[in-house]
Protein backbone atom coordinates (compact mmCIF):
# COMPACT_ATOMS: atom_id res chain seq x y z
CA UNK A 1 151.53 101.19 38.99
CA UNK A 2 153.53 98.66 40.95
CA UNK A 3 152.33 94.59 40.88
CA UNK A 4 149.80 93.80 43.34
CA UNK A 5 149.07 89.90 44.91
CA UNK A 6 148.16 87.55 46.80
CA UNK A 7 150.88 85.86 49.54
CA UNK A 8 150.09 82.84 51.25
CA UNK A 9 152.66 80.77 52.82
CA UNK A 10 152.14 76.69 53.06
CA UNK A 11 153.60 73.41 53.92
CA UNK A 12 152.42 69.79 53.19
CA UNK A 13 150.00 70.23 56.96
CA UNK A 14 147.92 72.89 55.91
CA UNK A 15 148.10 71.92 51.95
CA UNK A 16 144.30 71.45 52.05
CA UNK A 17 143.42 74.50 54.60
CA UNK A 18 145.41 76.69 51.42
CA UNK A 19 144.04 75.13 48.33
CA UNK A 20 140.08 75.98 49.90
CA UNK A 21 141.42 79.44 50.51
CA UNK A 22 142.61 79.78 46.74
CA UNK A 23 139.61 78.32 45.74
CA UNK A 24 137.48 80.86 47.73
CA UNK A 25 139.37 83.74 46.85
CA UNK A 26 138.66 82.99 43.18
CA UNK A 27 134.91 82.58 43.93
CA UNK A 28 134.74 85.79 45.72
CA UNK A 29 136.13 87.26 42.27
CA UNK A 30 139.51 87.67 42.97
CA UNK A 31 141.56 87.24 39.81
CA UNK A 32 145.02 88.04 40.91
CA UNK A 33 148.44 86.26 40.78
CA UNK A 34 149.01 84.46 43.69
CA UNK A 35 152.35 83.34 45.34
CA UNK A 36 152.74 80.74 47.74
CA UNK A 37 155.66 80.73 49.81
CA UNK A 38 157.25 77.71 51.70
CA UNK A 39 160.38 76.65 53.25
CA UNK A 40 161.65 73.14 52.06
CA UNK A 41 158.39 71.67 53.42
CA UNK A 42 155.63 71.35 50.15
CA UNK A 43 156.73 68.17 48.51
CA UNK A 44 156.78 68.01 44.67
CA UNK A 45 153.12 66.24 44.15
CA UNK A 46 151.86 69.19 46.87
CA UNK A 47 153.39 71.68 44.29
CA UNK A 48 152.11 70.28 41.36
CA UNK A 49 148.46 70.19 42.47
CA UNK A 50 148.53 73.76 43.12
CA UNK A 51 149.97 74.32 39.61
CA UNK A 52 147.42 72.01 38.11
CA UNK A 53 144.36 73.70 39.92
CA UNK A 54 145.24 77.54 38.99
CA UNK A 55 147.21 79.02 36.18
CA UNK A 56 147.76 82.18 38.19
CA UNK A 57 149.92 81.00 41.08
CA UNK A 58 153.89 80.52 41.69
CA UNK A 59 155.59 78.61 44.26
CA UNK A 60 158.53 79.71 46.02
CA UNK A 61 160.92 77.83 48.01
CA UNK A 62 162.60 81.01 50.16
CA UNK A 63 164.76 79.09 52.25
CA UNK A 64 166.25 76.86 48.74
CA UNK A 65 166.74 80.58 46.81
CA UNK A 66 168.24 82.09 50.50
CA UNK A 67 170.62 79.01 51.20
CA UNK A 68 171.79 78.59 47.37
CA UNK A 69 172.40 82.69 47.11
CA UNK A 70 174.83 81.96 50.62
CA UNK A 71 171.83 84.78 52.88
CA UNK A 72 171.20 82.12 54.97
CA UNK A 73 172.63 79.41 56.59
CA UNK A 74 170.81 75.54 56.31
CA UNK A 75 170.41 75.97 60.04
CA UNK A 76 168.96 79.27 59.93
CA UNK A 77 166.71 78.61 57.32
CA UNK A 78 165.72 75.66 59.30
CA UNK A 79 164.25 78.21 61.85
CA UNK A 80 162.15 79.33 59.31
CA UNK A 81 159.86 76.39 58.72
CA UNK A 82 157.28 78.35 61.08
CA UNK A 83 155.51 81.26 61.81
CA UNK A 84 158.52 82.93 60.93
CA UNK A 85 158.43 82.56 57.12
CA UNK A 86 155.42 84.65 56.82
CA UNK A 87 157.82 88.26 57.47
CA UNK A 88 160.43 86.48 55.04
CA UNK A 89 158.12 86.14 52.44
CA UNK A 90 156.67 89.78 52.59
CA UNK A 91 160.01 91.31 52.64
CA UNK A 92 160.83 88.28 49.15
CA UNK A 93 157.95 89.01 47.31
CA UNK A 94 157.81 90.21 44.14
CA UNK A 95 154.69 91.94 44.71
CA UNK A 96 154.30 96.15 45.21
CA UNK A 97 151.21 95.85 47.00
CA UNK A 98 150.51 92.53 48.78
CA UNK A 99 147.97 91.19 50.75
CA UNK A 100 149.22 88.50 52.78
CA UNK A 101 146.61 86.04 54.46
CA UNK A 102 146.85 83.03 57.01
CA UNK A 103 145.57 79.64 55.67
CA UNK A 104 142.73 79.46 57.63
CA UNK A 105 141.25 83.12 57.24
CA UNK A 106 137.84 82.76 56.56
CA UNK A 107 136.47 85.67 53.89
CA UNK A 108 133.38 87.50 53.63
CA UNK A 109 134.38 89.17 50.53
CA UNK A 110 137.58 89.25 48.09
CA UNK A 111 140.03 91.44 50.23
CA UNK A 112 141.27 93.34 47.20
CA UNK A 113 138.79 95.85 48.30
CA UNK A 114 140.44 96.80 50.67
CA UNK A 115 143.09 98.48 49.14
CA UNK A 116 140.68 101.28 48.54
CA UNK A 117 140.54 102.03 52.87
CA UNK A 118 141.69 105.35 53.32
CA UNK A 119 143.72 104.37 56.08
CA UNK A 120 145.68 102.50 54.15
CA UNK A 121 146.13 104.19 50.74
CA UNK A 122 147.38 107.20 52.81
CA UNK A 123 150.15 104.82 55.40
CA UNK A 124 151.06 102.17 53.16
CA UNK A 125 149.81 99.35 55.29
CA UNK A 126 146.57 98.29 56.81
CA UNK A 127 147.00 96.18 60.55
CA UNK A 128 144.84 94.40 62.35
CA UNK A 129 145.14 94.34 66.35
CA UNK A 130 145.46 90.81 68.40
CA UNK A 131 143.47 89.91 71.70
CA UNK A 132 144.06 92.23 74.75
CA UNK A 133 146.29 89.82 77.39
CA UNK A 134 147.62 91.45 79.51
CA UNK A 135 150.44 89.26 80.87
CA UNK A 136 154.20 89.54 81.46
CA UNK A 137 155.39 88.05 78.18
CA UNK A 138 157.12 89.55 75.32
CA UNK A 139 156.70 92.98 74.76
CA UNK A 140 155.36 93.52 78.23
CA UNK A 141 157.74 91.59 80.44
CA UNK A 142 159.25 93.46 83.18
CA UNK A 143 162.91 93.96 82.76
CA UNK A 144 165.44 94.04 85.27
CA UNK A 145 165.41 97.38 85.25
CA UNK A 146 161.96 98.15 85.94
CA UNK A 147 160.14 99.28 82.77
CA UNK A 148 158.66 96.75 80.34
CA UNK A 149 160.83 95.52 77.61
CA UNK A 150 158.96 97.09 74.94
CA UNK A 151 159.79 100.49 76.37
CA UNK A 152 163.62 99.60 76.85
CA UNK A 153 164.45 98.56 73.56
CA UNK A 154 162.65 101.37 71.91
CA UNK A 155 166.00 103.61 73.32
CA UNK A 156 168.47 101.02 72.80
CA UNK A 157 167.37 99.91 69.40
CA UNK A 158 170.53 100.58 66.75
CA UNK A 159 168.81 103.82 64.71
CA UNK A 160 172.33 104.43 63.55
CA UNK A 161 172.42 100.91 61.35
CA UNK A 162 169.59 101.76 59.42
CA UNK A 163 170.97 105.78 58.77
CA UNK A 164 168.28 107.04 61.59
CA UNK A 165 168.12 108.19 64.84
CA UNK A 166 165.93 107.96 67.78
CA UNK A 167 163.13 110.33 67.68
CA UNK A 168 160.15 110.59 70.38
CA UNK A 169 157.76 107.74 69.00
CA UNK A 170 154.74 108.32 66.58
CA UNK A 171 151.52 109.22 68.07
CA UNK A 172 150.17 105.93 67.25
CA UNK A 173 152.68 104.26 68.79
CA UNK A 174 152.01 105.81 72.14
CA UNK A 175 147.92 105.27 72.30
CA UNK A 176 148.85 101.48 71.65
CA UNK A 177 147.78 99.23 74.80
CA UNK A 178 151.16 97.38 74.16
CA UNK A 179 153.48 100.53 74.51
CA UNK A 180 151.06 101.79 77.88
CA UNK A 181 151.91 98.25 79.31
CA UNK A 182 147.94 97.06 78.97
CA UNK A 183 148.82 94.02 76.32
CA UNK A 184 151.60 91.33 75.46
CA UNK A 185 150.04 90.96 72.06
CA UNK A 186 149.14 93.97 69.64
CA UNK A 187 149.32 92.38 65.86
CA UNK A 188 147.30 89.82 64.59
CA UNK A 189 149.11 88.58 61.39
CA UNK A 190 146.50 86.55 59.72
CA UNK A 191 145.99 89.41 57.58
CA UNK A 192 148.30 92.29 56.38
CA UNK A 193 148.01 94.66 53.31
CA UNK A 194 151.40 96.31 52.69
CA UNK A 195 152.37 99.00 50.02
CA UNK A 196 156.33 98.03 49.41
CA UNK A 197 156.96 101.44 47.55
CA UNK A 198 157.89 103.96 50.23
CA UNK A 199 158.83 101.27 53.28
CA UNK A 200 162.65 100.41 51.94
CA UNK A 201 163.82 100.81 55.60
CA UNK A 202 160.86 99.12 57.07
CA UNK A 203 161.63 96.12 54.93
CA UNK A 204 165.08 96.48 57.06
CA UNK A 205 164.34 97.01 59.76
CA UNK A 206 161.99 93.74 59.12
CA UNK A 207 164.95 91.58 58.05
CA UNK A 208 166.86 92.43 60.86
CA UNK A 209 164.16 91.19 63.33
CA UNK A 210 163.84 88.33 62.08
CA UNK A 211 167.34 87.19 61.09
CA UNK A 212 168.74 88.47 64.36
CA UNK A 213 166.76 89.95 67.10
CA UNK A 214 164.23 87.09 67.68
CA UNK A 215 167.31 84.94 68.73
CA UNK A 216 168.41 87.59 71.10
CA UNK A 217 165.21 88.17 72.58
CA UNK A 218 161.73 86.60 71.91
CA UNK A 219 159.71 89.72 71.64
CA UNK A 220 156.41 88.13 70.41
CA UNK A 221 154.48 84.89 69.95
CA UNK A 222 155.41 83.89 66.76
CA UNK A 223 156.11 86.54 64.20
CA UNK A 224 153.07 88.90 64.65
CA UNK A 225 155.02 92.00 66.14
CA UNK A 226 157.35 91.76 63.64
CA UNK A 227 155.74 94.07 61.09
CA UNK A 228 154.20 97.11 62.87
CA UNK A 229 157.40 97.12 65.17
CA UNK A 230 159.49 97.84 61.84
CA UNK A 231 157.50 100.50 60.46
CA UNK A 232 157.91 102.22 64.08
CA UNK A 233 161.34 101.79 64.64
CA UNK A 234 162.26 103.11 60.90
CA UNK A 235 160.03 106.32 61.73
CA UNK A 236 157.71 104.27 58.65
CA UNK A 237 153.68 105.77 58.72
CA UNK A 238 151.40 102.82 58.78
CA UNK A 239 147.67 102.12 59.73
CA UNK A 240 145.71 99.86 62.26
CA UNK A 241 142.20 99.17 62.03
CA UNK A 242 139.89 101.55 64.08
CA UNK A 243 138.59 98.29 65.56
CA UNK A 244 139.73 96.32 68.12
CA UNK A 245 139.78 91.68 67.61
CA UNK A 246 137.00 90.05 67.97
CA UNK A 247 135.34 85.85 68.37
CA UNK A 248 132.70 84.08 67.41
CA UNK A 249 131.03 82.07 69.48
CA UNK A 250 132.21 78.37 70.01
CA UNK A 251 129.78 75.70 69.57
CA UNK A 252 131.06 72.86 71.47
CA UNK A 253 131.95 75.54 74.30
CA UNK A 254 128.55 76.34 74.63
CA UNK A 255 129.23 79.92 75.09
CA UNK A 256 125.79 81.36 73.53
CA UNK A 257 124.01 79.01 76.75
CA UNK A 258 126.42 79.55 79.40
CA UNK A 259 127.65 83.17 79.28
CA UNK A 260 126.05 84.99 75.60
CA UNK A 261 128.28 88.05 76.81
CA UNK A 262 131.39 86.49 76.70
CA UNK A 263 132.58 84.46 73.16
CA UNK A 264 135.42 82.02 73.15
CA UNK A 265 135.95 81.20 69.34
CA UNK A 266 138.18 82.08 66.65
CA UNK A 267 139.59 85.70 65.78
CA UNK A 268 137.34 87.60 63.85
CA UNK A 269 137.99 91.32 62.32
CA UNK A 270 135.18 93.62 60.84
CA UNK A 271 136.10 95.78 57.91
CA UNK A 272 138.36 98.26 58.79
CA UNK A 273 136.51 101.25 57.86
CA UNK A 274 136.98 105.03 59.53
CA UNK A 275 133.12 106.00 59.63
CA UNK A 276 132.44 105.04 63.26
CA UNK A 277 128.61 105.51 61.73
CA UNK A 278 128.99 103.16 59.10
CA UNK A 279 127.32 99.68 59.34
CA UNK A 280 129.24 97.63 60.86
CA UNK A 281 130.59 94.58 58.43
CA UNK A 282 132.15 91.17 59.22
CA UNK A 283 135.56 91.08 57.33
CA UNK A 284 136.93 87.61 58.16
CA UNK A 285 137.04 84.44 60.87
CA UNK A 286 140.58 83.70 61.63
CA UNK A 287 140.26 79.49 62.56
CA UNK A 288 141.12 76.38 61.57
CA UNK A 289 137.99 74.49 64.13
CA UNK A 290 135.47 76.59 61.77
CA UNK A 291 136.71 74.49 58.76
CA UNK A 292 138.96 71.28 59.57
CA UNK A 293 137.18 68.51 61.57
CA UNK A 294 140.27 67.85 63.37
CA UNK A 295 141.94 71.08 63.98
CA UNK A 296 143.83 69.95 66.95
CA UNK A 297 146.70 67.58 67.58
CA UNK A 298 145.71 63.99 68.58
CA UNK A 299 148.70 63.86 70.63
CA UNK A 300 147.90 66.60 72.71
CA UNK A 301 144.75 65.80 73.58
CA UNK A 302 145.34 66.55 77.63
CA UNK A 303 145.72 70.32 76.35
CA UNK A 304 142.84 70.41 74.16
CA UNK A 305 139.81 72.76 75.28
CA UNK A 306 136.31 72.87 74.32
CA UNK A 307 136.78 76.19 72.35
CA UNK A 308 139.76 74.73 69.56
CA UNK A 309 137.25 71.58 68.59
CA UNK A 310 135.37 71.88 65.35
CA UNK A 311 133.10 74.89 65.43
CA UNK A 312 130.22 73.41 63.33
CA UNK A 313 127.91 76.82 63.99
CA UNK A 314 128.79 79.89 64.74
CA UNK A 315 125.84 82.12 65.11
CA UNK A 316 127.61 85.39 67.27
CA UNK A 317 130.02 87.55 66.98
CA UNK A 318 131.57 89.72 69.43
CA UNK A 319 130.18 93.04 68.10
CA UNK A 320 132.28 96.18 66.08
CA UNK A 321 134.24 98.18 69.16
CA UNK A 322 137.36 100.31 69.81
CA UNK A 323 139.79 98.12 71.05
CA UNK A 324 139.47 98.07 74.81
CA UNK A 325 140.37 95.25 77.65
CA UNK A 326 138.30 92.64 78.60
CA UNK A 327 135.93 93.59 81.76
CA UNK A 328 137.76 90.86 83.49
CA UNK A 329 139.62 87.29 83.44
CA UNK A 330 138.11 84.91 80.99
CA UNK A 331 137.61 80.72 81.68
CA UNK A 332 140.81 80.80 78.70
CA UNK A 333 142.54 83.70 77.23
CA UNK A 334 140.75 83.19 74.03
CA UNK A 335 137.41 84.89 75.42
CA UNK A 336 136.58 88.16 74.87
CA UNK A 337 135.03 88.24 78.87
CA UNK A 338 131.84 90.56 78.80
CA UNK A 339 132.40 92.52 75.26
CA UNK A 340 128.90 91.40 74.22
CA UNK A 341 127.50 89.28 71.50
CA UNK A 342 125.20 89.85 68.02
CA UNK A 343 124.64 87.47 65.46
CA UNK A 344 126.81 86.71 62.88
CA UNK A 345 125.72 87.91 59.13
CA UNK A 346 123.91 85.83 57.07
CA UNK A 347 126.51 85.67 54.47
CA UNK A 348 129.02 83.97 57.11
CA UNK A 349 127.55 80.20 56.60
CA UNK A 350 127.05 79.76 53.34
CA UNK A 351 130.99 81.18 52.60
CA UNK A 352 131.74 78.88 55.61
CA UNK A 353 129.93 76.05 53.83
CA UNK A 354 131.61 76.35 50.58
CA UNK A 355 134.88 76.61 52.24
CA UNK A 356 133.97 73.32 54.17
CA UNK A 357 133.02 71.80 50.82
CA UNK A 358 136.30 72.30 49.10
CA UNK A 359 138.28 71.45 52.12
CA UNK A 360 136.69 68.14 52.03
CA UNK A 361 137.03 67.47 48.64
CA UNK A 362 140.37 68.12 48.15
CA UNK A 363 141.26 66.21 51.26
CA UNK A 364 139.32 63.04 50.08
CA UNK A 365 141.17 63.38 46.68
CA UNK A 366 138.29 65.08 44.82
CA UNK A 367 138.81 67.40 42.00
CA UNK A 368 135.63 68.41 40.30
CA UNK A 369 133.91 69.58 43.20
CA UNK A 370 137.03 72.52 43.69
CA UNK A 371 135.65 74.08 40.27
CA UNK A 372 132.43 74.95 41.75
CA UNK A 373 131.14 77.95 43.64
CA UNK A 374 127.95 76.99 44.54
CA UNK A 375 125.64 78.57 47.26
CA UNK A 376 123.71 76.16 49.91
CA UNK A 377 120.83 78.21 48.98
CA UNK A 378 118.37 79.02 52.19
CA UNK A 379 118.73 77.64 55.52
CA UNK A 380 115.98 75.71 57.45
CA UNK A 381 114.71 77.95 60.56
CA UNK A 382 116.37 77.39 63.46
CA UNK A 383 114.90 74.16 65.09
CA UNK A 384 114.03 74.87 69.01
CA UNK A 385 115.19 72.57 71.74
CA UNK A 386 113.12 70.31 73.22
CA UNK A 387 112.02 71.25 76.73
CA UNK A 388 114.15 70.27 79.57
CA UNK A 389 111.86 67.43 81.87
CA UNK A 390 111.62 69.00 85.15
CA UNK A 391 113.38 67.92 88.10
CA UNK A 392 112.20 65.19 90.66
């Protein structure tokens, strides 16, 4: 049996977002080792609080171990203080079988479950899919030569460096709305579940797209391509959810009063099972607004919309569906335009509250409240509006 853990990847601006994560992965019962990855950019008191709060965790500087071992230049691993650093820590890792998470997933349950999906303990991997928009970026800009890039550099890709050639692509890789020119985003990264054991080439192909390609051509908004695009272009099997993205609603955008079939908040993902007639089951909230009062930065307030403020109550989900494309163009491409709405399960606030509670405290400097996992207990019923006074 190979290691399995946790991967997280921090700097000193989300410090607090990842020590409530680690905090509510250990109160959802997950007792694995944890290793959080960074890139010059957690200072030593950021990395001794970690150490101090769990006796399970390691901290890795990957671009100090790259730079000293002469893999990477400084400036090169300069470019990796970003969403790039998340692929270079996957293909690091010491772990077998990882589960890598964003700093501001919000859980419903400890994620080591997972590992038991079918899906995945046949392929190796277990993918989530991104918002369907459908714009001519990345993978679906229109080349000069008429087809969409994603469909030109699936010939011209280099089998031959990585001892393959080019075979017709997989089945799945066919039926995917970014290869039939429908999306510019397929893979959201804020969670991935990889089996290491049988994806050495993947884990080259990986390295090469992020150590070389991305500077040639920027093929996806941030790193989230990165990994499903290496698994098809080493002729690797790996697994998407049956489910397409989902929001929740957004609070401050009013979205339950002004259009309940169309949500505008953060990602969301239900669990990634293959019984279509199975209950349907929240997974995680992708979102920093659901957790960090000021999720936004103050000096670019003249591109701040109502949907990325703080999200004190989310109460709707977009429900469980195959992924499909929105029924038409949204206020923001954030909304999931006339997929629907049902409420959000009643384990979602008090998770939501706890995370809250140790975001807080470890942000005002307070330790004893990050060794609890209490429950709010029950909620008050929902207190009606007052009636609108009538027009004159």
């Amino acid at each position: 049996m190979g290691s399995k853990g946790i991967l997280l990847c921090l700097h000193d601006g989300i410090l607090e977002l990842g020590i409530s994560l680690i905090r509510e992965l250990r109160c959802l019962g997950n007792k694995e080792p944890i290793e959080v990855h960074h890139c010059h950019d957690l200072t030593r008191p950021s990395v001794d609080l970690l150490f101090g709060l769990d006796d399970n965790i390691q901290v890795v500087d990957l671009c100090e171990r790259y730079v000293i071992k002469k893999v990477l230049s400084n400036e090169m691993a300069k470019s990796f203080q970003s969403y790039w650093i998340k692929p270079l820590a996957v293909h690091f890792t010491s772990f077998e079988e990882l589960i890598f998470l964003d700093a501001d997933a919000i859980l419903l349950k400890d994620p080591a479950v997972l590992r038991d999906n079918e899906g995945y303990k046949k392929n190796g991997t277990l993918f989530f899919y991104d918002r369907v928009i459908n714009n001519n970026q990345y993978l679906n800009k229109k080349t000069d030569k008429g087809p969409i890039y994603l469909h030109q550099w699936l010939k011209s890709f280099d089998y031959k460096r990585f001892g393959l050639q080019y075979v017709d692509p997989s089945p799945a890789f066919k039926k995917s709305f970014a290869y039939r020119g429908k999306t510019a985003h397929e893979q959201d990264s804020s969670m991935l579940l990889i089996n290491k054991r049988n994806a050495e080439k993947a884990m080259k192909v990986l390295w090469f797209l992020i150590t070389e390609h991305r500077f040639i051509y920027e093929f996806s908004w941030g790193d989230k391509e990165a990994f499903w695009l290496s698994y098809e272009f080493s002729h690797t099997p790996y697994f998407f959810s049956p489910w397409g993205a989902s929001v929740v609603s957004a609070t401050p955008n009013k979205d339950m009063e002004r259009h309940p079939d169309t949500l505008c908040g953060s990602l969301a993902h239900f669990d990634p099972t293959l019984n279509a007639s199975a209950p349907a089951e929240l997974l995680y909230v992708n979102g920093r607004s659901l957790v960090d009062p000021v999720p936004f930065r103050l000096h670019k307030l003249k591109l701040l919309q109502p949907n990325l403020v703080f999200n004190m109550l989310p109460t709707h989900v977009t429900p469980r569906q195959e992924r499909r494309e929105p029924s038409g163009k949204g206020e923001w491409p954030e909304c999931m335009t006339g997929m629907g709405s049902t409420p959000v399960p009643p384990q979602l606030l008090p998770n939501l509250w706890r995370r809250r509670q140790h975001f807080q405290a470890i942000s005002m400097g307070f330790i004893e409240p990050l060794l609890e996992c209490n429950n709010p207990g029950e909620r008050l019923p929902d207190i009606p509006e007052p009636p609108k006074k009538a027009k004159k």
